[in-house]
N, C-alpha and C. Protein backbone atom coordinates (compact mmCIF):
# COMPACT_ATOMS: atom_id res chain seq x y z
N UNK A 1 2.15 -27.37 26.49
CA UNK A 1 2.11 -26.30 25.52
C UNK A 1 2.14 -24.96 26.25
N UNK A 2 3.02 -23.77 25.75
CA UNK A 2 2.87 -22.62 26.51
C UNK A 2 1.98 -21.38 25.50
N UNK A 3 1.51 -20.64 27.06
CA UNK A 3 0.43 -19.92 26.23
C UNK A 3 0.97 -19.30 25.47
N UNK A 4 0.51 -18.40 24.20
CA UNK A 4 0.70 -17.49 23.19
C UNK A 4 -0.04 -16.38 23.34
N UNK A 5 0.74 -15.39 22.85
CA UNK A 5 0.93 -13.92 23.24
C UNK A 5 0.78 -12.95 22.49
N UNK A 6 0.10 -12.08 22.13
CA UNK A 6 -0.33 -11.39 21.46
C UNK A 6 0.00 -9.87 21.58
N UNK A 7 0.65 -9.18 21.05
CA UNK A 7 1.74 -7.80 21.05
C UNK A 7 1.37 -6.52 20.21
N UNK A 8 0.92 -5.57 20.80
CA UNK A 8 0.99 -4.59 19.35
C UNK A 8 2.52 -4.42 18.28
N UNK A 9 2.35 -4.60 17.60
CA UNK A 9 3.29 -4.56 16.36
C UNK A 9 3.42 -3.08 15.68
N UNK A 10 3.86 -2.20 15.71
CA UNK A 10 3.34 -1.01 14.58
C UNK A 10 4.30 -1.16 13.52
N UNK A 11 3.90 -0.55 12.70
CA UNK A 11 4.50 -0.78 11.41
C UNK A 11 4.22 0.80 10.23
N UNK A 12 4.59 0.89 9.59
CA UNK A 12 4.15 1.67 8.54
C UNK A 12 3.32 1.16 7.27
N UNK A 13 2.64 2.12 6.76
CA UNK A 13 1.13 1.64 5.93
C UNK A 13 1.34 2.41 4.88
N UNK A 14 1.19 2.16 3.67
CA UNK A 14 0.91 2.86 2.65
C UNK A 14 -0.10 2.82 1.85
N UNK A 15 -1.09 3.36 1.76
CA UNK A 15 -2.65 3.87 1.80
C UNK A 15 -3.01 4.54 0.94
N UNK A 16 -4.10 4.24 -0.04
CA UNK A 16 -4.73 4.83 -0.75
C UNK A 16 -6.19 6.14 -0.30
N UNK A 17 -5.99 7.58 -0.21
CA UNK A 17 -6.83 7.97 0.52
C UNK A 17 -8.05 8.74 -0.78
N UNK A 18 -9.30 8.30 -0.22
CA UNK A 18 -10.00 8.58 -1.26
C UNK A 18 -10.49 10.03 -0.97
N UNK A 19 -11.23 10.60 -1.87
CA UNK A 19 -11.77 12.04 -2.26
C UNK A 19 -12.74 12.36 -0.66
N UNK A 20 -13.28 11.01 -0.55
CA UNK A 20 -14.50 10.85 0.46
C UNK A 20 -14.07 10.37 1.88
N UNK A 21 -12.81 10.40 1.76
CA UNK A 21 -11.70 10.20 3.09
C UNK A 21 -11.83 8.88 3.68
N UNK A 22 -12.33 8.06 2.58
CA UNK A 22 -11.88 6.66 2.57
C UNK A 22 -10.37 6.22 2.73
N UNK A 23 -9.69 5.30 3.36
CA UNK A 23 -8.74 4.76 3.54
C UNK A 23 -8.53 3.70 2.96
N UNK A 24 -7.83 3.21 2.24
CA UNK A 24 -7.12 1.60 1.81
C UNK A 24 -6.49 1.83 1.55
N UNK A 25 -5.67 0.55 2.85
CA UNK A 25 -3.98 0.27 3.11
C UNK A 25 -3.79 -0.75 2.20
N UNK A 26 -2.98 -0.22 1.54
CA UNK A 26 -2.14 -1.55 0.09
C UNK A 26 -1.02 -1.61 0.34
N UNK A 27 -0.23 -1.87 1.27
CA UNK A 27 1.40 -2.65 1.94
C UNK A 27 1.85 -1.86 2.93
N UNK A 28 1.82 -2.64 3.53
CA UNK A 28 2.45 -2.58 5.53
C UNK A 28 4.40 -3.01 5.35
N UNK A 29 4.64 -2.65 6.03
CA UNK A 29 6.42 -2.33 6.06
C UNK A 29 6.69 -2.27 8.15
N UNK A 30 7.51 -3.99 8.21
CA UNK A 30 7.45 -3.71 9.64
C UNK A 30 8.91 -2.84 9.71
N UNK A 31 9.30 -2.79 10.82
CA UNK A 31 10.87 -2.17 11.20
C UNK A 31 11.78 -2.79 10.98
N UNK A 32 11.77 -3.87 11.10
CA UNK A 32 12.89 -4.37 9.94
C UNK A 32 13.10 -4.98 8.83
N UNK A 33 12.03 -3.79 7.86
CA UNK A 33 12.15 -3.05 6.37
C UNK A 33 11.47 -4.86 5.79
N UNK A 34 10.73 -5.76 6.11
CA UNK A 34 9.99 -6.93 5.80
C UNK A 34 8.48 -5.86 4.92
N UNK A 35 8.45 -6.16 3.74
CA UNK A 35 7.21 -5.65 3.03
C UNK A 35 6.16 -6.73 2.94
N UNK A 36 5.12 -6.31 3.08
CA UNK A 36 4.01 -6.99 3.04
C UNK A 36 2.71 -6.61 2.07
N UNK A 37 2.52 -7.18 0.73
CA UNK A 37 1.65 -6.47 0.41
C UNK A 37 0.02 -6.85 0.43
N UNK A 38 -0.49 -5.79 0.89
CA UNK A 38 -2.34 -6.22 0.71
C UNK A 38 -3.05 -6.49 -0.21
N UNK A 39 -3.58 -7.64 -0.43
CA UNK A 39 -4.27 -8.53 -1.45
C UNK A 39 -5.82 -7.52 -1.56
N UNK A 40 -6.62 -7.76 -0.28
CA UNK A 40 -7.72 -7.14 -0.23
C UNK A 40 -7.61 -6.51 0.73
N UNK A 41 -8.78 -5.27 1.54
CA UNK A 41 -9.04 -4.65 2.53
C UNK A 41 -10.30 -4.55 3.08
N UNK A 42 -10.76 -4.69 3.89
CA UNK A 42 -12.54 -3.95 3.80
C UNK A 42 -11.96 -3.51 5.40
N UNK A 43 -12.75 -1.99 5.67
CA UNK A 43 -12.83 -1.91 6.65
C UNK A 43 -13.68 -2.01 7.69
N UNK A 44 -13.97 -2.62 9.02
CA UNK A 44 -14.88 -3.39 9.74
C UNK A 44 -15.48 -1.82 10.04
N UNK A 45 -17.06 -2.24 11.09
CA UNK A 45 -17.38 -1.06 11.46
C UNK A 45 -17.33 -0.26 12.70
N UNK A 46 -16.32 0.52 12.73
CA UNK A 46 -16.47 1.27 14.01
C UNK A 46 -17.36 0.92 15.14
N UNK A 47 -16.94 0.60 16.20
CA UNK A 47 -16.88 0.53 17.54
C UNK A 47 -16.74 1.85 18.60
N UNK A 48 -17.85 2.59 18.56
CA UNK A 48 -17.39 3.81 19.78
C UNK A 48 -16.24 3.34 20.32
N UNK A 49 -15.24 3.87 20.84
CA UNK A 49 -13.87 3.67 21.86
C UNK A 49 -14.03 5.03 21.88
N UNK A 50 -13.19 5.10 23.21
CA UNK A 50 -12.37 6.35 23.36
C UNK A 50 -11.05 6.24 23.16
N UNK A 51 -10.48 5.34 22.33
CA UNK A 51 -9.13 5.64 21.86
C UNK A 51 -9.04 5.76 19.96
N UNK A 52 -10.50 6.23 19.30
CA UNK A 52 -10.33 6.23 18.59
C UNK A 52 -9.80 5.68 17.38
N UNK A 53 -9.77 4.22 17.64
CA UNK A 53 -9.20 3.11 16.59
C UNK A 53 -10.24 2.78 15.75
N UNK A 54 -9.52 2.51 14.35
CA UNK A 54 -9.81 1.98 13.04
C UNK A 54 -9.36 0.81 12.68
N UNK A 55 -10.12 -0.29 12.47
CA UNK A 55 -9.84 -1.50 11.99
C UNK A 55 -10.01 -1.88 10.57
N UNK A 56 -8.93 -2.93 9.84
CA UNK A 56 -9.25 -2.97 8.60
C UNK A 56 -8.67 -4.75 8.55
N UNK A 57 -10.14 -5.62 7.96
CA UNK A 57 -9.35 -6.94 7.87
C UNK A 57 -8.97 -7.08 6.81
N UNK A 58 -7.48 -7.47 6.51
CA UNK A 58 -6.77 -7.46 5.61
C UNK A 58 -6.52 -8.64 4.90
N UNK A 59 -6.05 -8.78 3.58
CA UNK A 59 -5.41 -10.24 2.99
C UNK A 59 -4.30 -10.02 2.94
N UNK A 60 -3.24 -10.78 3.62
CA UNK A 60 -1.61 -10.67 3.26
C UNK A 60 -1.07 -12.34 3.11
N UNK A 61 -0.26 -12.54 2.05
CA UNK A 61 0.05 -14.17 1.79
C UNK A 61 -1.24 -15.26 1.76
N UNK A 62 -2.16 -14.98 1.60
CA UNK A 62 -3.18 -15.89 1.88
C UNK A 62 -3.95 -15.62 2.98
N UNK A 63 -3.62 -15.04 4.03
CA UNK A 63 -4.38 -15.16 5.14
C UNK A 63 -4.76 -13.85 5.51
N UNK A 64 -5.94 -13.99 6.15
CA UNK A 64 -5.88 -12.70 7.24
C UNK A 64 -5.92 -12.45 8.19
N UNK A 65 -5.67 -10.83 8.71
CA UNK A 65 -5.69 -10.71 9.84
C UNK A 65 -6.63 -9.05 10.02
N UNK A 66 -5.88 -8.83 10.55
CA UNK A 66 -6.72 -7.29 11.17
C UNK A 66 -5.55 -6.30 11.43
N UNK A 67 -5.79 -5.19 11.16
CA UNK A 67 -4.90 -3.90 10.49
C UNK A 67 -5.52 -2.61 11.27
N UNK A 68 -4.75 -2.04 12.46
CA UNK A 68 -5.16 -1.12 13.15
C UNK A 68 -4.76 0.05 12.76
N UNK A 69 -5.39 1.12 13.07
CA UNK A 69 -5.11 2.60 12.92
C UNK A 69 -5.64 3.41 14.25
N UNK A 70 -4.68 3.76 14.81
CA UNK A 70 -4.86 4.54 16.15
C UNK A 70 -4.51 6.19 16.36
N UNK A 71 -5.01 6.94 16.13
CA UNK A 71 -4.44 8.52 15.85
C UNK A 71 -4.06 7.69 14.37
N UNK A 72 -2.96 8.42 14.68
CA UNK A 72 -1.86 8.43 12.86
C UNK A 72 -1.00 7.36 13.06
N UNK A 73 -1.17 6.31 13.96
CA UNK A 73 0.08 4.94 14.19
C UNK A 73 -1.32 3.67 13.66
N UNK A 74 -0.33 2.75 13.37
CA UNK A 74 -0.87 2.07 12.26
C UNK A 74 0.26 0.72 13.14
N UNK A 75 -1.09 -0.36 13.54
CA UNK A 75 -0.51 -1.16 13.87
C UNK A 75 -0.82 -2.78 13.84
N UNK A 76 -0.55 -4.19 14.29
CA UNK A 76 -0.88 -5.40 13.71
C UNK A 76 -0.66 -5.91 15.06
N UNK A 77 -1.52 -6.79 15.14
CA UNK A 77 -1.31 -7.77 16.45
C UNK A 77 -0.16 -9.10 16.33
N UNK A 78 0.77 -9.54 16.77
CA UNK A 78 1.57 -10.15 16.40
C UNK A 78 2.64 -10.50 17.61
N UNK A 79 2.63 -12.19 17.56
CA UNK A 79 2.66 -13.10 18.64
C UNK A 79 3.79 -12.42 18.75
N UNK A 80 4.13 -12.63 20.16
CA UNK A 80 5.46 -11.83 21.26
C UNK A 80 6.23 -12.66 21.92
C-alpha cells in the first residue's frame, strides 16, 4: 500500500457574515468550478498560531471534514 498525502487545496467560500463577525461558510467552489454545498458548520476553537488560521468542521455529502481560513484564503486538506 502507498502512503497518502495530504495537500492544501484552496478553494473559494461563500459565507454568511454575522452582525457579531461571526462567519458561516455555506458552499465551497474548488477551481475547477466543482460546488460543494455545506450541510452544517461549527467553528472549532482557536489555537494561538502565528499564522493566524481559522478552522471550521464542516458537513459536505455526508461527511466531514475541516474548512480553513488563513488571512482572506480559504482552504481544504485534500489527498495529492
Amino acid at each position: 500500500m502507498g502512503t497518502v498525502t495530504y495537500g492544501k487545496t484552496y478553494v473559494s467560500v461563500q459565507a454568511i457574515h454575522g452582525a457579531d463577525g461571526d462567519i458561516t461558510p455555506i458552499q465551497i467552489r474548488t477551481a475547477n468550478g466543482t460546488v460543494y454545498h455545506i450541510r452544517s458548520a461549527r467553528e472549532l476553537d482557536a489555537v494561538p498560531s502565528e499564522r493566524n488560521v481559522r478552522t471550521w468542521k464542516v458537513r459536505i455529502n455526508g461527511k466531514y471534514t475541516e474548512l480553513y481560513c488563513e488571512g482572506d484564503r480559504w482552504f481544504v486538506q485534500m489527498r495529492s
